[in-house]
C-alpha atoms as a PDB file:
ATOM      1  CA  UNK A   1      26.439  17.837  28.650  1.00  0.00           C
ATOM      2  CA  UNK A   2      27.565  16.589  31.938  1.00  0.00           C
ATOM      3  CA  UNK A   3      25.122  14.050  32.677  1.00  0.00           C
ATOM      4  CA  UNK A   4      25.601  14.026  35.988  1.00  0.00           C
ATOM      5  CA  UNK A   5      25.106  17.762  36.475  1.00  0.00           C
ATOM      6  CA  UNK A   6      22.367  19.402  38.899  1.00  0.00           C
ATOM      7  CA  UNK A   7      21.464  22.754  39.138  1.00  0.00           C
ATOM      8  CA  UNK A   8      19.636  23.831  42.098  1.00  0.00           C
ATOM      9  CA  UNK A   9      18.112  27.278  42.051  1.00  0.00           C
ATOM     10  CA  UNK A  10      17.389  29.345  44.562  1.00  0.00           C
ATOM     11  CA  UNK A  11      20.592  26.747  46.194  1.00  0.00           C
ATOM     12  CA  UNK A  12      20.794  29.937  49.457  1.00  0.00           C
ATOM     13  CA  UNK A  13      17.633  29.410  50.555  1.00  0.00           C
ATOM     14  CA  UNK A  14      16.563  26.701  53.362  1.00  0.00           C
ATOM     15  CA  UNK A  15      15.264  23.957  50.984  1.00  0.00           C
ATOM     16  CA  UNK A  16      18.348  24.426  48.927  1.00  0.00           C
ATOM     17  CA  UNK A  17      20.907  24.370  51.154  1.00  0.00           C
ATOM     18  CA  UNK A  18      19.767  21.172  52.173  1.00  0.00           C
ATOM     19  CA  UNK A  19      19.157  19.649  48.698  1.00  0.00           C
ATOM     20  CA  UNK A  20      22.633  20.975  47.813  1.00  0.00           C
ATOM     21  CA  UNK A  21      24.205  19.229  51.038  1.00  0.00           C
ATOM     22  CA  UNK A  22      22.329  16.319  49.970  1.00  0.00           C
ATOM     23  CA  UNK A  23      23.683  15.813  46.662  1.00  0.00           C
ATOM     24  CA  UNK A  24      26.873  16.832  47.321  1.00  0.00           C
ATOM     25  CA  UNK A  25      27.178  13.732  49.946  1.00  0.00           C
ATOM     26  CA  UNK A  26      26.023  11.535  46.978  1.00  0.00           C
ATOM     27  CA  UNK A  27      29.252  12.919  44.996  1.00  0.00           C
ATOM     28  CA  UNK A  28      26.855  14.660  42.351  1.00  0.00           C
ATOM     29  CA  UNK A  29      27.812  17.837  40.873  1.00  0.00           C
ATOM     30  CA  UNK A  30      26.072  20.755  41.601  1.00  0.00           C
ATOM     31  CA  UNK A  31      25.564  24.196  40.539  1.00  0.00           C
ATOM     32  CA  UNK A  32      23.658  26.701  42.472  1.00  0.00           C
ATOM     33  CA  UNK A  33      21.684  29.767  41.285  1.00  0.00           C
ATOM     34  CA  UNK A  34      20.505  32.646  43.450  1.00  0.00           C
ATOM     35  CA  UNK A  35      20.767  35.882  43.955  1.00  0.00           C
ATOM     36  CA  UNK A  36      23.580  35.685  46.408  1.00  0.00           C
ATOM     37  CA  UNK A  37      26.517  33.184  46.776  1.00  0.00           C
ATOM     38  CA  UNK A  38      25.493  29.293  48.502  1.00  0.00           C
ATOM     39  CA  UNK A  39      27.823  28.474  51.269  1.00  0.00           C
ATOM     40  CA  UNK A  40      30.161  25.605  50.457  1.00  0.00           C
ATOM     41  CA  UNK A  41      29.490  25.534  46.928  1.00  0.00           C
ATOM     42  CA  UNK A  42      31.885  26.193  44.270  1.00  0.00           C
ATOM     43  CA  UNK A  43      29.764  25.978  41.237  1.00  0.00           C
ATOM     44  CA  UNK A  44      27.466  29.122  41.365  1.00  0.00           C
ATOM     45  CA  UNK A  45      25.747  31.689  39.056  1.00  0.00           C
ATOM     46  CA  UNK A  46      23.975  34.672  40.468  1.00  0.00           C
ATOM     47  CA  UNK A  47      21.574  35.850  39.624  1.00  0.00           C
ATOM     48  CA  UNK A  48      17.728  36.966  39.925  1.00  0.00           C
ATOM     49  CA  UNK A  49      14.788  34.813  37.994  1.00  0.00           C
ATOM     50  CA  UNK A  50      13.532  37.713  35.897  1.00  0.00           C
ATOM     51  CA  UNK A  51      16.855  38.258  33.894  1.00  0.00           C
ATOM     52  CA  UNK A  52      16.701  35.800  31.046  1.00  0.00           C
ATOM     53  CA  UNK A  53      20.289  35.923  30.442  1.00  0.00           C
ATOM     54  CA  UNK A  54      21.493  35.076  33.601  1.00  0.00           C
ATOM     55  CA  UNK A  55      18.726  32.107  33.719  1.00  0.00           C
ATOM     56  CA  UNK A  56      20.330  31.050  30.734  1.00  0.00           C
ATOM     57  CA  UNK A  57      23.893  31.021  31.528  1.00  0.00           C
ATOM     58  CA  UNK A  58      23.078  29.132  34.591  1.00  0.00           C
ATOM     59  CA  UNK A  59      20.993  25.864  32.360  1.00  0.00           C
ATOM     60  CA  UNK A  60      24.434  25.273  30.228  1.00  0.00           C
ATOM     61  CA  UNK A  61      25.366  21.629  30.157  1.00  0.00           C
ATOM     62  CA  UNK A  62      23.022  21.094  33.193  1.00  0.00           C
ATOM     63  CA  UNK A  63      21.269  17.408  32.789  1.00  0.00           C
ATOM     64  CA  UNK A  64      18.744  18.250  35.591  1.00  0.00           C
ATOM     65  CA  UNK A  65      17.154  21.070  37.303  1.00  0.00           C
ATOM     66  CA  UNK A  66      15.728  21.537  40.170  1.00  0.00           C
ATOM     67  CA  UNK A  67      13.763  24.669  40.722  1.00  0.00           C
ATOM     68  CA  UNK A  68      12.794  26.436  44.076  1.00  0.00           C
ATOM     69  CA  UNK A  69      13.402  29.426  43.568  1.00  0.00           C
ATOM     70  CA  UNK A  70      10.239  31.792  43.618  1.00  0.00           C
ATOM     71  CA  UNK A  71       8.599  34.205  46.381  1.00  0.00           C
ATOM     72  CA  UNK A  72       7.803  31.828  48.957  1.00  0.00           C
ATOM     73  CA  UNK A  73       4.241  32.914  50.159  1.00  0.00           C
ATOM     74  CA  UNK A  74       1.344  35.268  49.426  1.00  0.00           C
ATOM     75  CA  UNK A  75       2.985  38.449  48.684  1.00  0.00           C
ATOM     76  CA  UNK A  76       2.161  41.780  46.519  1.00  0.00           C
ATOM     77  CA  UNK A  77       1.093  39.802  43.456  1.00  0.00           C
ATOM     78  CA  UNK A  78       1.996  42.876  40.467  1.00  0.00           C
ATOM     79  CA  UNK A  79       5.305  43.465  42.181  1.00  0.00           C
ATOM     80  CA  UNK A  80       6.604  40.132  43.414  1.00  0.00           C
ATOM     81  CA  UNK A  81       4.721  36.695  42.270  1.00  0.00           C
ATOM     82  CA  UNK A  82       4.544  37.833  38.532  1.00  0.00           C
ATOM     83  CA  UNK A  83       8.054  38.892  38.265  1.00  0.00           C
ATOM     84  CA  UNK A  84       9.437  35.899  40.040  1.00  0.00           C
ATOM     85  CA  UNK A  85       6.612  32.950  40.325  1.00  0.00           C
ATOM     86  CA  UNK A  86       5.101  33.791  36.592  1.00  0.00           C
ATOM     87  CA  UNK A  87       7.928  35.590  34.273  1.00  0.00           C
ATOM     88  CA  UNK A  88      10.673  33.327  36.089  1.00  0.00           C
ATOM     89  CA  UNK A  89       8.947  30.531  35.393  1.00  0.00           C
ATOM     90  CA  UNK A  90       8.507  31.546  31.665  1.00  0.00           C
ATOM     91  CA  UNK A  91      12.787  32.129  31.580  1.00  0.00           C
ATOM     92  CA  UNK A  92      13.164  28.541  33.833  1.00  0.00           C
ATOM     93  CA  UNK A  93      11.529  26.368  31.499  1.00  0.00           C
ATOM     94  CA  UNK A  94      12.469  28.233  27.884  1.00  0.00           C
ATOM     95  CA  UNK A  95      15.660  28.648  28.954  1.00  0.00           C
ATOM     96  CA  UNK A  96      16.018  24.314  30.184  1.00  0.00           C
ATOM     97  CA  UNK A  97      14.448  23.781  26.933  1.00  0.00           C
ATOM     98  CA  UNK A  98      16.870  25.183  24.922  1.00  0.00           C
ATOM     99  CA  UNK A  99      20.026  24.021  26.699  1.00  0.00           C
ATOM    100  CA  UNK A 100      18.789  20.573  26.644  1.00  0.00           C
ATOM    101  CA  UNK A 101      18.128  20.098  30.372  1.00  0.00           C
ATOM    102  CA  UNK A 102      16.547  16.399  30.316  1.00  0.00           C
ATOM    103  CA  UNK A 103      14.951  16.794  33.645  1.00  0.00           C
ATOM    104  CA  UNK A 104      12.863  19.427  35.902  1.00  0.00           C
ATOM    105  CA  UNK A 105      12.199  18.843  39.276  1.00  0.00           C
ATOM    106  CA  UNK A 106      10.095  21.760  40.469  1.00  0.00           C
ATOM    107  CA  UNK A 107       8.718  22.891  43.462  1.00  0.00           C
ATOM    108  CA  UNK A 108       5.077  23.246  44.087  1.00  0.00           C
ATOM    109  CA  UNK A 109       3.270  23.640  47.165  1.00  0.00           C
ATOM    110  CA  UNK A 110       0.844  22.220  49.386  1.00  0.00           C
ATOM    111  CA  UNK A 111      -0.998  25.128  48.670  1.00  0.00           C
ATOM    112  CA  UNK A 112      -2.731  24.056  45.810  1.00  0.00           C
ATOM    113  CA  UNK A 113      -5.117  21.715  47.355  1.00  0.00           C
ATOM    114  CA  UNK A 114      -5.563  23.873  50.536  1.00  0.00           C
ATOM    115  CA  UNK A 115      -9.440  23.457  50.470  1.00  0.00           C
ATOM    116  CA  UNK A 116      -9.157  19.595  49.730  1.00  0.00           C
ATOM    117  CA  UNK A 117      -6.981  19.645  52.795  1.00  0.00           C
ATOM    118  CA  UNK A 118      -9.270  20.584  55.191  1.00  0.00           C
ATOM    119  CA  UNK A 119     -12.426  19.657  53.687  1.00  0.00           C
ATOM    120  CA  UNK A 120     -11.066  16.186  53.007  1.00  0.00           C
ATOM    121  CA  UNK A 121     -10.736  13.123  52.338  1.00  0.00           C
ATOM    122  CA  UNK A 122      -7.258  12.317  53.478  1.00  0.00           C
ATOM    123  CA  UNK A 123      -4.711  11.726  51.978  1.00  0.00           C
ATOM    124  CA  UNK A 124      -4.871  14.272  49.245  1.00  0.00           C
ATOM    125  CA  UNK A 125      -4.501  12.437  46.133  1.00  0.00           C
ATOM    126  CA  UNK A 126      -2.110  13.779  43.042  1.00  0.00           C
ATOM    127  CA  UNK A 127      -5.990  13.468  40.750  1.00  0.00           C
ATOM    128  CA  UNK A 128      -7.585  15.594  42.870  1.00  0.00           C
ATOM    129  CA  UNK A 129      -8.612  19.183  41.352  1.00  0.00           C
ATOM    130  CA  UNK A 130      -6.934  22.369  42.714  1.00  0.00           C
ATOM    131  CA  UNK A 131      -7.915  24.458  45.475  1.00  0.00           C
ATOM    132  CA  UNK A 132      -5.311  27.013  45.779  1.00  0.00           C
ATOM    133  CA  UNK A 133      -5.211  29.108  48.642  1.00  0.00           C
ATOM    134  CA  UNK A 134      -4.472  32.401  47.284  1.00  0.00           C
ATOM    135  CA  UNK A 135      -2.227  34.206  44.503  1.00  0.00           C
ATOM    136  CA  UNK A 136       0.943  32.454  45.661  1.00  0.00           C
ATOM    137  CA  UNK A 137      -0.605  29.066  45.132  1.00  0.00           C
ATOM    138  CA  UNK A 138      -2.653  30.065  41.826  1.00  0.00           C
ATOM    139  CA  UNK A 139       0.635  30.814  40.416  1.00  0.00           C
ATOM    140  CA  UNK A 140       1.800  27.069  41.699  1.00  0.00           C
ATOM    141  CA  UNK A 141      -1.021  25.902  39.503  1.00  0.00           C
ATOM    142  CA  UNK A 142       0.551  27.830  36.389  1.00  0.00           C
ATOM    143  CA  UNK A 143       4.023  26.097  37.157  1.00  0.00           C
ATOM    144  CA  UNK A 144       2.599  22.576  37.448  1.00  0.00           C
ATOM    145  CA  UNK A 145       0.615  23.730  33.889  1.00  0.00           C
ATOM    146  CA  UNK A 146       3.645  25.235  32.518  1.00  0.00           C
ATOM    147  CA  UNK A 147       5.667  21.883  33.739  1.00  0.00           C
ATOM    148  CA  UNK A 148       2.738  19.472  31.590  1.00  0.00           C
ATOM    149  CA  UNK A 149       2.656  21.536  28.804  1.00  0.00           C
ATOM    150  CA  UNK A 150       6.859  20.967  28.201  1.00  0.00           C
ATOM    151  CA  UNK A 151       6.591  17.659  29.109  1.00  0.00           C
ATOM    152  CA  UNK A 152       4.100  17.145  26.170  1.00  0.00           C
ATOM    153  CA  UNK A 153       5.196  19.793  23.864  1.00  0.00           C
ATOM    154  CA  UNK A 154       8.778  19.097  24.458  1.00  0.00           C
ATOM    155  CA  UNK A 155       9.086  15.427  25.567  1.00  0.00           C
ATOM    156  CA  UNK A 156      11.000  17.081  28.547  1.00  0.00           C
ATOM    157  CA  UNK A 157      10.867  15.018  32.098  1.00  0.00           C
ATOM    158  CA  UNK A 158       8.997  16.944  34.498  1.00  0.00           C
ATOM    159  CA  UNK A 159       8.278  16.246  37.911  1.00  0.00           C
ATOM    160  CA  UNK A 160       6.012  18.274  40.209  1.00  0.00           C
ATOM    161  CA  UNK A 161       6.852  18.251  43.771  1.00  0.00           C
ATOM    162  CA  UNK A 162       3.567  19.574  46.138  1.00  0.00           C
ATOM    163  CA  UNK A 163       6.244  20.686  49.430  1.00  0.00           C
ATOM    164  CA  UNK A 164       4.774  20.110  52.859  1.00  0.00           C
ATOM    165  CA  UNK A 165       5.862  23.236  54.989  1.00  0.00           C
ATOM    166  CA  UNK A 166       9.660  23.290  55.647  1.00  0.00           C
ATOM    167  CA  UNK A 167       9.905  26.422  57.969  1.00  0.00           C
ATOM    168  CA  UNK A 168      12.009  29.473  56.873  1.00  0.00           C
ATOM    169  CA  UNK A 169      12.312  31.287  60.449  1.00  0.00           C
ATOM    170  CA  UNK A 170      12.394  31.200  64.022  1.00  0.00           C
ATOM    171  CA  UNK A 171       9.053  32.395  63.890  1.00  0.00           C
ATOM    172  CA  UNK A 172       7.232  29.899  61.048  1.00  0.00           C
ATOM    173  CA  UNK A 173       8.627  26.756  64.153  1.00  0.00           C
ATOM    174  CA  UNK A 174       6.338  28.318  66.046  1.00  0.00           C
ATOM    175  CA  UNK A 175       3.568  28.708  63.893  1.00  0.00           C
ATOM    176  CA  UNK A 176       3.839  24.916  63.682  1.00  0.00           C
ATOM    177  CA  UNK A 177       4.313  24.314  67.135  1.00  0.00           C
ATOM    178  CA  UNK A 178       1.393  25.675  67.787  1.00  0.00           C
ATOM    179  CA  UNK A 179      -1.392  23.693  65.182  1.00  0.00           C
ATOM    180  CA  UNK A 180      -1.889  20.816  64.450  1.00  0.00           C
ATOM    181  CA  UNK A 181      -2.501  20.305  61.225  1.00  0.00           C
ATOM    182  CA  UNK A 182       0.844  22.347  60.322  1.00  0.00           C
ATOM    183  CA  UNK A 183       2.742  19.231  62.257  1.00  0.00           C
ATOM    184  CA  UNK A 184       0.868  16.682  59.806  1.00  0.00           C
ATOM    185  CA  UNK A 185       2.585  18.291  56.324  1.00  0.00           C
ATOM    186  CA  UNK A 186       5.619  19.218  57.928  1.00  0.00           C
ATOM    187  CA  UNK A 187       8.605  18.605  55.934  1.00  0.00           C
ATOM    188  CA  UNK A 188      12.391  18.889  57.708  1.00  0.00           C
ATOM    189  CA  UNK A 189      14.783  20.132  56.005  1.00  0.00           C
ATOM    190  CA  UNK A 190      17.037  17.131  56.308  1.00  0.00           C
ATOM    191  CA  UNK A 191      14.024  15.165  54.421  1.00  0.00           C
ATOM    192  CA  UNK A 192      13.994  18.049  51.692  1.00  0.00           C
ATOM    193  CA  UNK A 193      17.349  16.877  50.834  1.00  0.00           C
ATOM    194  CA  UNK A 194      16.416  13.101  50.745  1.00  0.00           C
ATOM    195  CA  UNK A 195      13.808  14.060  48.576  1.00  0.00           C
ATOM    196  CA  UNK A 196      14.914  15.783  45.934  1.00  0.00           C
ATOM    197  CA  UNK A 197      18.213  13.220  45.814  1.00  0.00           C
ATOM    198  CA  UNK A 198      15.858  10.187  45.378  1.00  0.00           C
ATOM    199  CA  UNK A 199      13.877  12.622  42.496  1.00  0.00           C
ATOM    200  CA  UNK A 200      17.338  13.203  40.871  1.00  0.00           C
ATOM    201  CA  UNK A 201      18.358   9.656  40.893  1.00  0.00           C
ATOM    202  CA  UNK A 202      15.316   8.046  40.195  1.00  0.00           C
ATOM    203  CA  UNK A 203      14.115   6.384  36.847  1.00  0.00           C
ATOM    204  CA  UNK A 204      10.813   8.078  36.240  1.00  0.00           C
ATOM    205  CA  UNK A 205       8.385   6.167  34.302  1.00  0.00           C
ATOM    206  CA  UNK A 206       6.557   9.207  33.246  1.00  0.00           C
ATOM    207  CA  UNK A 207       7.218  12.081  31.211  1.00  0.00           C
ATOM    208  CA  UNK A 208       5.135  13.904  33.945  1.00  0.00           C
ATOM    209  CA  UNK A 209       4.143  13.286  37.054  1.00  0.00           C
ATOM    210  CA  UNK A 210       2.718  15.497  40.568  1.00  0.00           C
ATOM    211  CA  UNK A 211       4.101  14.451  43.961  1.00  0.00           C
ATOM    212  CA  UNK A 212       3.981  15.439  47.669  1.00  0.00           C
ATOM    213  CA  UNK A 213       7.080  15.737  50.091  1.00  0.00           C
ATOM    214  CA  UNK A 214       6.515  15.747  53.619  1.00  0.00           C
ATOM    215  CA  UNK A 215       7.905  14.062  56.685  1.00  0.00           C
ATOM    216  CA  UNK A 216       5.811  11.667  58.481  1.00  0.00           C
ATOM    217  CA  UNK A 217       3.512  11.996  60.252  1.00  0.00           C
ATOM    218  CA  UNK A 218       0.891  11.196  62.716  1.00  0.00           C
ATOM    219  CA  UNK A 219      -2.037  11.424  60.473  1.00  0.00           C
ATOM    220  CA  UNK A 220      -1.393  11.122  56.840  1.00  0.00           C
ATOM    221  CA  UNK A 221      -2.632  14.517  55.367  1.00  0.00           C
ATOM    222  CA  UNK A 222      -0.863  14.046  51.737  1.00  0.00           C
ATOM    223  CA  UNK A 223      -0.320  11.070  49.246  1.00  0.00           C
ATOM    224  CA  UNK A 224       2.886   9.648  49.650  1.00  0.00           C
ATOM    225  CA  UNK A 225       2.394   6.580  48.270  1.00  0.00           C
ATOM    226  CA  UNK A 226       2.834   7.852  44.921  1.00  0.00           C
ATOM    227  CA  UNK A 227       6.003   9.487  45.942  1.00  0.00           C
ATOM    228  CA  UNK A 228       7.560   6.485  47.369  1.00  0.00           C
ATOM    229  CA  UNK A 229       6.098   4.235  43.650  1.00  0.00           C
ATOM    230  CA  UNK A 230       7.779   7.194  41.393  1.00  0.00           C
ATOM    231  CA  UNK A 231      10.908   8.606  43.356  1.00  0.00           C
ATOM    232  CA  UNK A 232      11.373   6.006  46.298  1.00  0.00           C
ATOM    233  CA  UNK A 233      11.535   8.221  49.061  1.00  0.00           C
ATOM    234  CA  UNK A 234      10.729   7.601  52.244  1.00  0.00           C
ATOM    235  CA  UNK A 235      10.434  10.075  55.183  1.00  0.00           C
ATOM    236  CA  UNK A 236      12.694   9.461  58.246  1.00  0.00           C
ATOM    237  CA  UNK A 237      11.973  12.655  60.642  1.00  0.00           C
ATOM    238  CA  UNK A 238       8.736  13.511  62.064  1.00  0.00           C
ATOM    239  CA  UNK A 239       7.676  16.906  63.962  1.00  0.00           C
ATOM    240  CA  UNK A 240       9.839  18.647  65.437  1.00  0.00           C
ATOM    241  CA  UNK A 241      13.205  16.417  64.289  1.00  0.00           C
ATOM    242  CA  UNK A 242      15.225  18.710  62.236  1.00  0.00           C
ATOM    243  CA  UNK A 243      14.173  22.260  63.138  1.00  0.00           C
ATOM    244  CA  UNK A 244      17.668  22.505  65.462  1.00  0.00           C
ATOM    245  CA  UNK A 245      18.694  23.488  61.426  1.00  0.00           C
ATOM    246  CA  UNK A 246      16.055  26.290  61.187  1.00  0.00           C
ATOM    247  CA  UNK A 247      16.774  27.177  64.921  1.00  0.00           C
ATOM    248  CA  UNK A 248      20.920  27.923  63.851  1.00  0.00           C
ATOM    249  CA  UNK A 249      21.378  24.829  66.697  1.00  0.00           C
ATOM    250  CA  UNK A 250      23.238  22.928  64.018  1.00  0.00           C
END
């Protein structure tokens, strides 16, 4: 095993593009897995979430993965979140387990606490109960329960990341531009990166632990207190600072 070895799945997709560039700049290795090829990465497997095989071939000598991949919002819940949020989760972490992969960074979502969000109080604390916001977060709530039960069952390190929204489109900037609250747990994509760098190089005291990514902002919506203790990140864009990315500007 390579200990210096990341795999980044779903590496073609906004947050991981930006968590590859991010490592890469650090001089760690990388190896992508998605469905089509990553621009400006070598190292790549492709390949979709619900074919165990190709999960599997992907986790080989990987020290630390880092898992995005998944439907990204409420969806048809038979055809797309089981296959992909519940089944690929099931083939993420077996598949980690048995190639030895030390560490899983995985991303969660805001999502989960929606209710405790806007019901309060703020911050949202990593203790507090879930809320989730629909099918697409209820299956978040399996991952982080999936994640606990390998940390404990397995002694792997798992790390829960609860994202702040790191737009996708054209159209999802100016959802944000446009409320509030949306500008409070936005996340840039150039932050994204930092992130999930500081997760990968950090020495986690825990074999599990739940964490929030966002940027800053101008009133503190999630906990990022605990982020900075565990993972020592710190955000460095606020609103609107990095959607030029998102835009094609850059």
């Amino acid at each position: 095993m390579s200990r210096d070895l990341v795999l980044v799945t779903g590496s073609s997709g906004r947050i991981g593009r930006a968590v590859v560039r991010e490592l890469q700049t650090r001089d760690i290795r990388v190896r992508g897995f998605d469905r089509v090829p990553t621009p400006g990465l070598q190292e790549m497997v492709t390949g979709t979430l619900t074919n165990e095989a190709e999960v599997a071939r992907a986790m080989q000598g990987v020290h630390t993965a880092i898992h995005l991949a998944a439907t990204p919002d409420d969806a048809d819940f038979l055809r797309e979140i089981v296959p992909n949020n519940i089944v690929g989760v099931h083939h993420i972490f077996e598949q980690a387990q048995q190639a030895g992969v030390k560490r899983m960074i995985a991303a969660s979502s805001g999502q989960v606490v929606w209710y405790q969000r806007m019901r309060g109080p703020l911050p949202v604390g990593v203790d507090v109960q879930p809320t989730p916001r629909y099918w697409y977060a209820a299956a978040k709530v399996f991952l982080e329960a999936a994640g606990r039960a390998f940390a404990e069952k397995h002694g792997m390190e798992v790390l829960m990341v609860r994202l702040g929204w790191c737009p996708r489109t054209p159209e999802q900037v100016e959802e944000i531009r446009a409320t509030d609250w949306a500008q409070d747990v936005y996340l840039s994509p150039n932050d994204a990166g930092r992130f999930f760098a500081c997760a990968v190089e950090a020495a986690l005291p825990e074999k599990y632990a739940v964490v929030y990514a966002a940027s800053k902002s101008r009133r503190a919506t999630y906990d990022l207190e605990t982020t900075r203790r565990l993972v020592g990140y710190e955000p460095s864009e606020t609103w609107p600072q990095g959607i030029e990315i998102v835009l094609g500007q850059r």
